[in-house]
PDB file of N, CA and C in Angstrom:
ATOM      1  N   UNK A   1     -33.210 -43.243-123.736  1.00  0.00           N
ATOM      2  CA  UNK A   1     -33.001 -41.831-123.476  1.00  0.00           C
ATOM      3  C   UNK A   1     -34.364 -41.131-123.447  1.00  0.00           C
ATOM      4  N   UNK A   2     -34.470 -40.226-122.513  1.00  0.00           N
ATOM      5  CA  UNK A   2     -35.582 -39.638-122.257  1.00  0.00           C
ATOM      6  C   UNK A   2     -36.174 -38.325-123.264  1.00  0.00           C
ATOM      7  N   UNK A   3     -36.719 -38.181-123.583  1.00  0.00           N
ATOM      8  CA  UNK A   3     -37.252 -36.973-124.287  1.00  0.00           C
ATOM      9  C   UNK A   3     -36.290 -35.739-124.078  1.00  0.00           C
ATOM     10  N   UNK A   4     -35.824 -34.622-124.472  1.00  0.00           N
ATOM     11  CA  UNK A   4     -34.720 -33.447-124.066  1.00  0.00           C
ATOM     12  C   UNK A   4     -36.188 -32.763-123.240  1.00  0.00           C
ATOM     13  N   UNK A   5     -37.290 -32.829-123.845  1.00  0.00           N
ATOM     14  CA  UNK A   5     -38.393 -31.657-123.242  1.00  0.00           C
ATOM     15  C   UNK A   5     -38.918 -32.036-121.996  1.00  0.00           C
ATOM     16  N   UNK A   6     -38.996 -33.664-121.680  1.00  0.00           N
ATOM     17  CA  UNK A   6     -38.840 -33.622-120.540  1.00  0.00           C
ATOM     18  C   UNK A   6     -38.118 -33.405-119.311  1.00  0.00           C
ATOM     19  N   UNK A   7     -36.918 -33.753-119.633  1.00  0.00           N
ATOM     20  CA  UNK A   7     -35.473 -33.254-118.964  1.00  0.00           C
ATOM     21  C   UNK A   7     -35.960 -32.048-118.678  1.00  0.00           C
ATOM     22  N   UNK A   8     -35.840 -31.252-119.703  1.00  0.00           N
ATOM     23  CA  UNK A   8     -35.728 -29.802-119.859  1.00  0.00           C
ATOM     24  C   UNK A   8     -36.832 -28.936-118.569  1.00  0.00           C
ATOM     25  N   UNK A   9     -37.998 -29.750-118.794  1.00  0.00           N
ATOM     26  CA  UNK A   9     -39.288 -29.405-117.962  1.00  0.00           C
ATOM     27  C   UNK A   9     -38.574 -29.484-116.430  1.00  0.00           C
ATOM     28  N   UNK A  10     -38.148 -30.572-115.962  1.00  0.00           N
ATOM     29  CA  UNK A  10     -37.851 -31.037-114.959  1.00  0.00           C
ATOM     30  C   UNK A  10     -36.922 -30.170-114.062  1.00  0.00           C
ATOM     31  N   UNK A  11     -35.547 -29.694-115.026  1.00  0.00           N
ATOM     32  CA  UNK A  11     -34.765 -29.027-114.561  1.00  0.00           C
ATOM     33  C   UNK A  11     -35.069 -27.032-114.318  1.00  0.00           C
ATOM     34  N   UNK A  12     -36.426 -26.729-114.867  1.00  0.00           N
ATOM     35  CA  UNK A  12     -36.998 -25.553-114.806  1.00  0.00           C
ATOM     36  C   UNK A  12     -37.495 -25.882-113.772  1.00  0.00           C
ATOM     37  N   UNK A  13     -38.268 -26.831-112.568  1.00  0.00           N
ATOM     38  CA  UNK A  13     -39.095 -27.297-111.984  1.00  0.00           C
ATOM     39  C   UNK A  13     -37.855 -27.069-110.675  1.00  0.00           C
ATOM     40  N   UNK A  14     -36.677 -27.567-111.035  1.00  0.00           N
ATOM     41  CA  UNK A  14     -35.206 -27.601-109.795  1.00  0.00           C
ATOM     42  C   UNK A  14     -35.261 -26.369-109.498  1.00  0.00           C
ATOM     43  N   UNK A  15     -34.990 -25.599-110.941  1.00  0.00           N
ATOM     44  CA  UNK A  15     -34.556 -24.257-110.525  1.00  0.00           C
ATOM     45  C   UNK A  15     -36.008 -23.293-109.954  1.00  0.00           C
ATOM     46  N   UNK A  16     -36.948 -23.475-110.330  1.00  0.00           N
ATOM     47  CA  UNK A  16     -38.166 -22.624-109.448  1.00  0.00           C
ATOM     48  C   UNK A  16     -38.553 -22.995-108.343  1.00  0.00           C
ATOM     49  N   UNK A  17     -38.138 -24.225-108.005  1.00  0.00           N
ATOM     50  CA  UNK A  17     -38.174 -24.937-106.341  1.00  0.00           C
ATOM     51  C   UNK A  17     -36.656 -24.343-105.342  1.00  0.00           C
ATOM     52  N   UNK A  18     -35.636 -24.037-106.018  1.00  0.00           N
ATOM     53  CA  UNK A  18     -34.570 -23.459-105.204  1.00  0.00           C
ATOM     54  C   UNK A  18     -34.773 -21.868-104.993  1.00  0.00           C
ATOM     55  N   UNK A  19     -35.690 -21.141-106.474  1.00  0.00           N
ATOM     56  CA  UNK A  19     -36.070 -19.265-106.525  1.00  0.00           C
ATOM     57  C   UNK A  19     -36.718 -19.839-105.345  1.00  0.00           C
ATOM     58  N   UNK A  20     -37.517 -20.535-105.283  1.00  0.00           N
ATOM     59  CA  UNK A  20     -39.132 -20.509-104.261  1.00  0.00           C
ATOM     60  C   UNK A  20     -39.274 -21.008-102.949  1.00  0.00           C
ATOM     61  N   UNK A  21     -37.784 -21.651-102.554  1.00  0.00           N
ATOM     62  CA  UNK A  21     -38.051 -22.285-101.554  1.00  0.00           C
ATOM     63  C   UNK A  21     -37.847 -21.321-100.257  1.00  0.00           C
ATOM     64  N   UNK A  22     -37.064 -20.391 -99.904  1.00  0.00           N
ATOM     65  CA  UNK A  22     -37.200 -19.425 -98.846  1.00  0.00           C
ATOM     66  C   UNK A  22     -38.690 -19.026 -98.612  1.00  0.00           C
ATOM     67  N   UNK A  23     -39.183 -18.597-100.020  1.00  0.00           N
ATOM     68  CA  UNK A  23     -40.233 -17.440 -99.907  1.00  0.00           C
ATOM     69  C   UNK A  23     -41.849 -18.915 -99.246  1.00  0.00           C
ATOM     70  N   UNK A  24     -41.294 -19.528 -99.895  1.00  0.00           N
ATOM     71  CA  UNK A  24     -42.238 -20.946 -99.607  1.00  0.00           C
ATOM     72  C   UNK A  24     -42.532 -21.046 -98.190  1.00  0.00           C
ATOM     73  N   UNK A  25     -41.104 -21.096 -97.304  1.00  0.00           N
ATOM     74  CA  UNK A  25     -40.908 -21.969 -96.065  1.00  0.00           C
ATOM     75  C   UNK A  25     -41.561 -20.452 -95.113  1.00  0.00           C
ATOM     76  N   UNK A  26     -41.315 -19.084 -95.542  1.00  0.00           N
ATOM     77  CA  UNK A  26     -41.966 -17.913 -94.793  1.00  0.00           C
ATOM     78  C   UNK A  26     -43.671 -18.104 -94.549  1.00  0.00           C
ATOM     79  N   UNK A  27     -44.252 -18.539 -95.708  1.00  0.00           N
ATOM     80  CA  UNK A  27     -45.205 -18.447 -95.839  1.00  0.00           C
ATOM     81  C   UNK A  27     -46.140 -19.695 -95.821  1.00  0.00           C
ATOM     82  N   UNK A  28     -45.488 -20.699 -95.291  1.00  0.00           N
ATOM     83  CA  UNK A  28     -45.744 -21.968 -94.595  1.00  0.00           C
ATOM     84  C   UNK A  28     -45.767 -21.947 -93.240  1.00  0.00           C
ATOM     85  N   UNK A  29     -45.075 -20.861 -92.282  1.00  0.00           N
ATOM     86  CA  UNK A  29     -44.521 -20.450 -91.372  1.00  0.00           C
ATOM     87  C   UNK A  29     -45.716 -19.388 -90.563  1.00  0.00           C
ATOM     88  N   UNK A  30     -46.094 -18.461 -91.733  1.00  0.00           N
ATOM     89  CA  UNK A  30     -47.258 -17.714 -91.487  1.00  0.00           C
ATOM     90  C   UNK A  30     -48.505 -18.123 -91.436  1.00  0.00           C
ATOM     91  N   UNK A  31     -48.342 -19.117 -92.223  1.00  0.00           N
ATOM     92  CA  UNK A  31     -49.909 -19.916 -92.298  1.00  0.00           C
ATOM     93  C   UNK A  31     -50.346 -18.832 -93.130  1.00  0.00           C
ATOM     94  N   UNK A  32     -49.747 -18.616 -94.137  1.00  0.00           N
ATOM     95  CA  UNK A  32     -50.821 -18.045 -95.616  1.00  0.00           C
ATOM     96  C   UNK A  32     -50.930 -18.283 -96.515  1.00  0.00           C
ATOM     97  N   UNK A  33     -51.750 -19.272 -96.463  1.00  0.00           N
ATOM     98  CA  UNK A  33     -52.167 -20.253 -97.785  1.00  0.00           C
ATOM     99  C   UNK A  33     -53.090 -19.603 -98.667  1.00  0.00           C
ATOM    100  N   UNK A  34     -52.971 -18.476 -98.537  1.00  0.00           N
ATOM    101  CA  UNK A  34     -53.760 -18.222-100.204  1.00  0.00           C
ATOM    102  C   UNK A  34     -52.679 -17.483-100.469  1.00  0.00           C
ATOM    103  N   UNK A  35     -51.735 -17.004-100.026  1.00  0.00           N
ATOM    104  CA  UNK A  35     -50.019 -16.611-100.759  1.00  0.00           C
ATOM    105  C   UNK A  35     -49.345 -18.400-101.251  1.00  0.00           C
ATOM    106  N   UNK A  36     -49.259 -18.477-100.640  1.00  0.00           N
ATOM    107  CA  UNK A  36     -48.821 -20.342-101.106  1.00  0.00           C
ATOM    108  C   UNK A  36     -49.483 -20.461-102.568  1.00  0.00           C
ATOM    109  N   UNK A  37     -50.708 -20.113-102.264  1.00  0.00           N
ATOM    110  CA  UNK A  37     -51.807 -20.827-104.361  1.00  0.00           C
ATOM    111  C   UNK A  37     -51.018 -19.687-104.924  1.00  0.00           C
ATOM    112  N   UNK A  38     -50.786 -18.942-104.746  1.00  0.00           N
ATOM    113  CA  UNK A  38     -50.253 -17.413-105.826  1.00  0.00           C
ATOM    114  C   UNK A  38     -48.821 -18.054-106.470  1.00  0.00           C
ATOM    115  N   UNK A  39     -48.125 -18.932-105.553  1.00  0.00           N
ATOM    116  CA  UNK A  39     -46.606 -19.129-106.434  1.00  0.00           C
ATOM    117  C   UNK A  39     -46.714 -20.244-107.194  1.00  0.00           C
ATOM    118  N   UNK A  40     -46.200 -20.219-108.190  1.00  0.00           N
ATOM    119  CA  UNK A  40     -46.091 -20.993-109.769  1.00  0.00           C
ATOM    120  C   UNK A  40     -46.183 -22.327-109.232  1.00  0.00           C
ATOM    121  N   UNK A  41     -47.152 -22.822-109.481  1.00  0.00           N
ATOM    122  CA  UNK A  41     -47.380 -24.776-109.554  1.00  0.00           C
ATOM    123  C   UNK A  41     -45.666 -25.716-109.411  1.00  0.00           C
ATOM    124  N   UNK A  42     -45.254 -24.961-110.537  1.00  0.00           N
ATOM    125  CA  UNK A  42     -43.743 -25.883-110.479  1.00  0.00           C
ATOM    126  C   UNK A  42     -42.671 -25.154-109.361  1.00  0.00           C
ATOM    127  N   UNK A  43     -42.815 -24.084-108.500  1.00  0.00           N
ATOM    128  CA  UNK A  43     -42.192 -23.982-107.683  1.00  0.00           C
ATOM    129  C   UNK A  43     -42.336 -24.912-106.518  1.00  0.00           C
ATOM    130  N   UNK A  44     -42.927 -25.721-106.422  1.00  0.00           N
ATOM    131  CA  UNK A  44     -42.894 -27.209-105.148  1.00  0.00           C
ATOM    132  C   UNK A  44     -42.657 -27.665-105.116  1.00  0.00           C
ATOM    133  N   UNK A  45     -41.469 -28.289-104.289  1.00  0.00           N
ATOM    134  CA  UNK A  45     -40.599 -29.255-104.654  1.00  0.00           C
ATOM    135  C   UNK A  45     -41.222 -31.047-104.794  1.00  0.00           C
ATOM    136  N   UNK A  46     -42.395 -30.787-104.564  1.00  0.00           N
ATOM    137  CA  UNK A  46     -42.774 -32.152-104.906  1.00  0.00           C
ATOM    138  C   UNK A  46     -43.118 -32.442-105.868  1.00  0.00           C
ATOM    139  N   UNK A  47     -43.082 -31.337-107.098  1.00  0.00           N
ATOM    140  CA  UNK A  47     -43.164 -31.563-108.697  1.00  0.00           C
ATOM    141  C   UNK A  47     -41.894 -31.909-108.930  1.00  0.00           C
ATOM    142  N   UNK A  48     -40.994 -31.873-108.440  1.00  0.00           N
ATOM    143  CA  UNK A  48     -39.588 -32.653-109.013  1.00  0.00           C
ATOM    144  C   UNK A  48     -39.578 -34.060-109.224  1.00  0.00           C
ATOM    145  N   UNK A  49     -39.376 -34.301-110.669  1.00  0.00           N
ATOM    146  CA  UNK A  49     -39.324 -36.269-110.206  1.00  0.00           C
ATOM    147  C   UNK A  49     -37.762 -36.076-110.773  1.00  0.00           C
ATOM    148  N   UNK A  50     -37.182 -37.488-109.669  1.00  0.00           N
ATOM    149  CA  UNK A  50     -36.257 -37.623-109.902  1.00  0.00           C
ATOM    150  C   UNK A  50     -35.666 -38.781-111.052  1.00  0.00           C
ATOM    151  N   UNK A  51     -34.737 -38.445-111.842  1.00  0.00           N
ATOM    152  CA  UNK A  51     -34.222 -38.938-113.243  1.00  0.00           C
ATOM    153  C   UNK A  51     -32.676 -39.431-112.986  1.00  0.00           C
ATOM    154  N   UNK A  52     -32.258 -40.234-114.164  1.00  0.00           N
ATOM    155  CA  UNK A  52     -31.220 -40.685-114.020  1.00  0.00           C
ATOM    156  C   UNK A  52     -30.284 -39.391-114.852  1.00  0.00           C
ATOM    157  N   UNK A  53     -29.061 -38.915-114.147  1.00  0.00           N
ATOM    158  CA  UNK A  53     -28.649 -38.149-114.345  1.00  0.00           C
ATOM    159  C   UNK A  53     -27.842 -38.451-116.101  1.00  0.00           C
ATOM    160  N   UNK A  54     -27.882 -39.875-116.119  1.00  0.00           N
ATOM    161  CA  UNK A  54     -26.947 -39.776-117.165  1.00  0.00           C
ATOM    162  C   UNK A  54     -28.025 -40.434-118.790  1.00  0.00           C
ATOM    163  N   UNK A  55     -29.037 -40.812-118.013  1.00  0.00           N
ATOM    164  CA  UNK A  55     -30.169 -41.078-119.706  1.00  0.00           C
ATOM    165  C   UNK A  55     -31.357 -40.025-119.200  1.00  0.00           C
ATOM    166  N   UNK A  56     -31.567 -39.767-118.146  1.00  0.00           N
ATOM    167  CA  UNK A  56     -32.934 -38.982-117.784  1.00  0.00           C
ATOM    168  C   UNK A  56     -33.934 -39.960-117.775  1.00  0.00           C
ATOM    169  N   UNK A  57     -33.738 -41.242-117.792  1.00  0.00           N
ATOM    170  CA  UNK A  57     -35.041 -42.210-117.186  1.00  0.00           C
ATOM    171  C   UNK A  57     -35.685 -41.857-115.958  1.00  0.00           C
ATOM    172  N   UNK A  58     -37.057 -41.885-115.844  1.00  0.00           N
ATOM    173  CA  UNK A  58     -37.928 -41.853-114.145  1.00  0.00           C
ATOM    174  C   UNK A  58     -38.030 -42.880-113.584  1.00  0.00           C
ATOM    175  N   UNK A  59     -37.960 -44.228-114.444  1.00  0.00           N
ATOM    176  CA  UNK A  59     -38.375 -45.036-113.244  1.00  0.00           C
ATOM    177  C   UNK A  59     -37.487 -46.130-113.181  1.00  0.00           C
ATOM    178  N   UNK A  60     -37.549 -46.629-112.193  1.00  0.00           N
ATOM    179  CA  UNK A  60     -36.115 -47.549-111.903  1.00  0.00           C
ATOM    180  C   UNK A  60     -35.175 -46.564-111.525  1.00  0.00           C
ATOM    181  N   UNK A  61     -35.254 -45.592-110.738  1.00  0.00           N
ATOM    182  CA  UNK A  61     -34.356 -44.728-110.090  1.00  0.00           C
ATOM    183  C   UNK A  61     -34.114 -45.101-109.011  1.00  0.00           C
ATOM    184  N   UNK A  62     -32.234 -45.321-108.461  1.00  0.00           N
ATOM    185  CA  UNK A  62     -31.524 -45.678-107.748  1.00  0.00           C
ATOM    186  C   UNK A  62     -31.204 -44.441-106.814  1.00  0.00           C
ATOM    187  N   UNK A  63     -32.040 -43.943-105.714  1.00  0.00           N
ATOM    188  CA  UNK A  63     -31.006 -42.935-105.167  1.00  0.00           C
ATOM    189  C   UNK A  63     -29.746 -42.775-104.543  1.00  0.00           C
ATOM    190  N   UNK A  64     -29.166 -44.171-104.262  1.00  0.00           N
ATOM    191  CA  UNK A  64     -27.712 -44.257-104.041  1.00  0.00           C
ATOM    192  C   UNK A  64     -27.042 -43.605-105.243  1.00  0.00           C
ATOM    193  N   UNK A  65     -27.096 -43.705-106.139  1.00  0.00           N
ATOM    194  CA  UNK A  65     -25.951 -43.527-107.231  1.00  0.00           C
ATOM    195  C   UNK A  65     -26.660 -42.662-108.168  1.00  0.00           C
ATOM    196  N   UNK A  66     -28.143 -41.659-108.170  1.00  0.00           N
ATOM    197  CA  UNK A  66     -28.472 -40.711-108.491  1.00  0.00           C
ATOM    198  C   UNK A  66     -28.410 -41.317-110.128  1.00  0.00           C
ATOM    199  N   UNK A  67     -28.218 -42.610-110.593  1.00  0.00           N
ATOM    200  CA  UNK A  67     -29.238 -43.267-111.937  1.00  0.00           C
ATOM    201  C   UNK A  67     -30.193 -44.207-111.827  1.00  0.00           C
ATOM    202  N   UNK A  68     -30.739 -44.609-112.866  1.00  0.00           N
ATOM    203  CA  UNK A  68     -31.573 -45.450-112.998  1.00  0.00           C
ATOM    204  C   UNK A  68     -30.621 -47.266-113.161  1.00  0.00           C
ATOM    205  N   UNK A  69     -31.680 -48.058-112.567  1.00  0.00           N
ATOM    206  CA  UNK A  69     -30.971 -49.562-112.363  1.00  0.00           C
ATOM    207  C   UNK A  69     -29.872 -50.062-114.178  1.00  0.00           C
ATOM    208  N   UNK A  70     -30.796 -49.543-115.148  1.00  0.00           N
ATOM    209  CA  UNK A  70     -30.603 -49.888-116.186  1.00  0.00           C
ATOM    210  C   UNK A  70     -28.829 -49.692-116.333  1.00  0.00           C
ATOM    211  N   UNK A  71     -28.653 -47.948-116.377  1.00  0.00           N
ATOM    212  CA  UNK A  71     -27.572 -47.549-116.038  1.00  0.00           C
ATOM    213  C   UNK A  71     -26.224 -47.872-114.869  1.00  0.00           C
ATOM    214  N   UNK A  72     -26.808 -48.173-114.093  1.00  0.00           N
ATOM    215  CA  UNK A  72     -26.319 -48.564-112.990  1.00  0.00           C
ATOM    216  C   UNK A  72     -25.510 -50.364-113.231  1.00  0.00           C
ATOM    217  N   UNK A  73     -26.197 -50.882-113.461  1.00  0.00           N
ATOM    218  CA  UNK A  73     -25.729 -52.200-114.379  1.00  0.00           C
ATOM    219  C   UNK A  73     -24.707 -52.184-115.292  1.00  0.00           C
ATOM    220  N   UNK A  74     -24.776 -51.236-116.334  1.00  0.00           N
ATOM    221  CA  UNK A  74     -24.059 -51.049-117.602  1.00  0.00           C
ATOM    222  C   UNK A  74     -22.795 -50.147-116.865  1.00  0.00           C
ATOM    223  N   UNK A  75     -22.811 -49.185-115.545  1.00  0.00           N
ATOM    224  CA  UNK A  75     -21.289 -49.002-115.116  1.00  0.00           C
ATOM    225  C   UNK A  75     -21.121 -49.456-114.444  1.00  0.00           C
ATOM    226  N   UNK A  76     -21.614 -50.621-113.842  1.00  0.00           N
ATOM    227  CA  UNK A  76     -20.861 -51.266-112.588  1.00  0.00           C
ATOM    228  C   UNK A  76     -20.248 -52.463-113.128  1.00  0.00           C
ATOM    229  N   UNK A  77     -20.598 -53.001-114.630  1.00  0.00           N
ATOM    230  CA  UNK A  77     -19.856 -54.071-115.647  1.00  0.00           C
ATOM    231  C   UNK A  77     -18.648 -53.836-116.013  1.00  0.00           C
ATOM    232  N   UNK A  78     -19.179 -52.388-116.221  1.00  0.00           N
ATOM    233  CA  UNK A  78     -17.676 -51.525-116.927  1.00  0.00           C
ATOM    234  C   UNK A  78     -16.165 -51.281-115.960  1.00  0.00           C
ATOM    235  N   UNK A  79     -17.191 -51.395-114.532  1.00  0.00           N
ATOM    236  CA  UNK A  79     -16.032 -50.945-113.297  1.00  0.00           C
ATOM    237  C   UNK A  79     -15.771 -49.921-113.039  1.00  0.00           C
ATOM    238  N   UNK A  80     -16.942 -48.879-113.675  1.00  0.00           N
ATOM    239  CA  UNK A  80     -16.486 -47.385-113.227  1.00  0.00           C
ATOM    240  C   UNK A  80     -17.317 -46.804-112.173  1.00  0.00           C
ATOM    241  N   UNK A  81     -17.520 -48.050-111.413  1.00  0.00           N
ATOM    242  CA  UNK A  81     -18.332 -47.316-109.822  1.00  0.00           C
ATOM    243  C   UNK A  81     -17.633 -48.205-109.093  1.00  0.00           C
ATOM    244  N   UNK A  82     -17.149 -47.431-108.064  1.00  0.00           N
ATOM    245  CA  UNK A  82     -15.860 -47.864-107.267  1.00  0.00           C
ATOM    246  C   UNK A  82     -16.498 -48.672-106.060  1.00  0.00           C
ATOM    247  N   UNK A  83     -16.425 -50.261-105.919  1.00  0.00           N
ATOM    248  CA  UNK A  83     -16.696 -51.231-104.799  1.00  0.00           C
ATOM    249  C   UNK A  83     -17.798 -51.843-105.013  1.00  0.00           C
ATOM    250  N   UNK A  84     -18.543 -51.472-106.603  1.00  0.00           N
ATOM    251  CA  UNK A  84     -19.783 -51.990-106.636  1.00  0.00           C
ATOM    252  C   UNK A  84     -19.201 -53.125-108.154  1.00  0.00           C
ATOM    253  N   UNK A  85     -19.379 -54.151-108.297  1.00  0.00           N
ATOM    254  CA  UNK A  85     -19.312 -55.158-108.833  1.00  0.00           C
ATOM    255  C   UNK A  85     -20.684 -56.134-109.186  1.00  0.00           C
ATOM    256  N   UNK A  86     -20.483 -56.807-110.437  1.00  0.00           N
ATOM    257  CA  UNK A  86     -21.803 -57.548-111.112  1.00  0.00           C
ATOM    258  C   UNK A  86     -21.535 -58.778-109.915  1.00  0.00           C
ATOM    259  N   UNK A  87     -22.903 -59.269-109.506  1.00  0.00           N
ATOM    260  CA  UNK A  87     -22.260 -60.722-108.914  1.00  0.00           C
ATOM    261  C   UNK A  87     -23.119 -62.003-109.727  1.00  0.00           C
ATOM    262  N   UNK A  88     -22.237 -62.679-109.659  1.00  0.00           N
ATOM    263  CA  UNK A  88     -22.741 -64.219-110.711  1.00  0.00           C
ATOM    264  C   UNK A  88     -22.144 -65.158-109.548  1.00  0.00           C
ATOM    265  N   UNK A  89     -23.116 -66.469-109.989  1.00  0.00           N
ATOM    266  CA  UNK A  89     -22.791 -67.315-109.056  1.00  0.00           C
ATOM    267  C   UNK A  89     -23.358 -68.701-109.697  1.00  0.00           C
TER     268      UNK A  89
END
């Protein structure tokens, strides 16, 4: 399980990339890049890293199924992801 403060960081980072993204795409549009340096560092959506929704791990992230492999293993054993199965052979 991931730190809560990182989570926490991350999901302030979602929400100032969704306030910021209109005012972003105007002024990407205008070509005014010294308005661009003026908005908050974490309003860019390329400060978002993406986490496993259900431990908040970063790496080993699956974007099919929006967790990390670790997770992804432990419900597809369980059978609670529908068509995806462990395979042994």
């Amino acid at each position: 399980m991931a730190r809560k403060a990182l989570i926490a960081r991350n999901e302030k980072r979602i929400r100032l990339a969704i306030k910021y993204a209109k005012k972003r795409a105007e002024l990407k549009e205008k070509g005014d890049w010294e308005g661009l340096q003026k908005l908050p560092r974490n309003a860019s959506p390329v400060r978002i890293r993406n986490r496993c929704f259900i431990t908040g791990r970063p790496r080993g992230y699956l974007r099919a199924f929006n967790m990390s492999r670790i997770s992804l293993r432990e419900q597809a054993v369980k059978g609670y992801i529908p068509g995806l199965r462990k395979s042994s052979w």
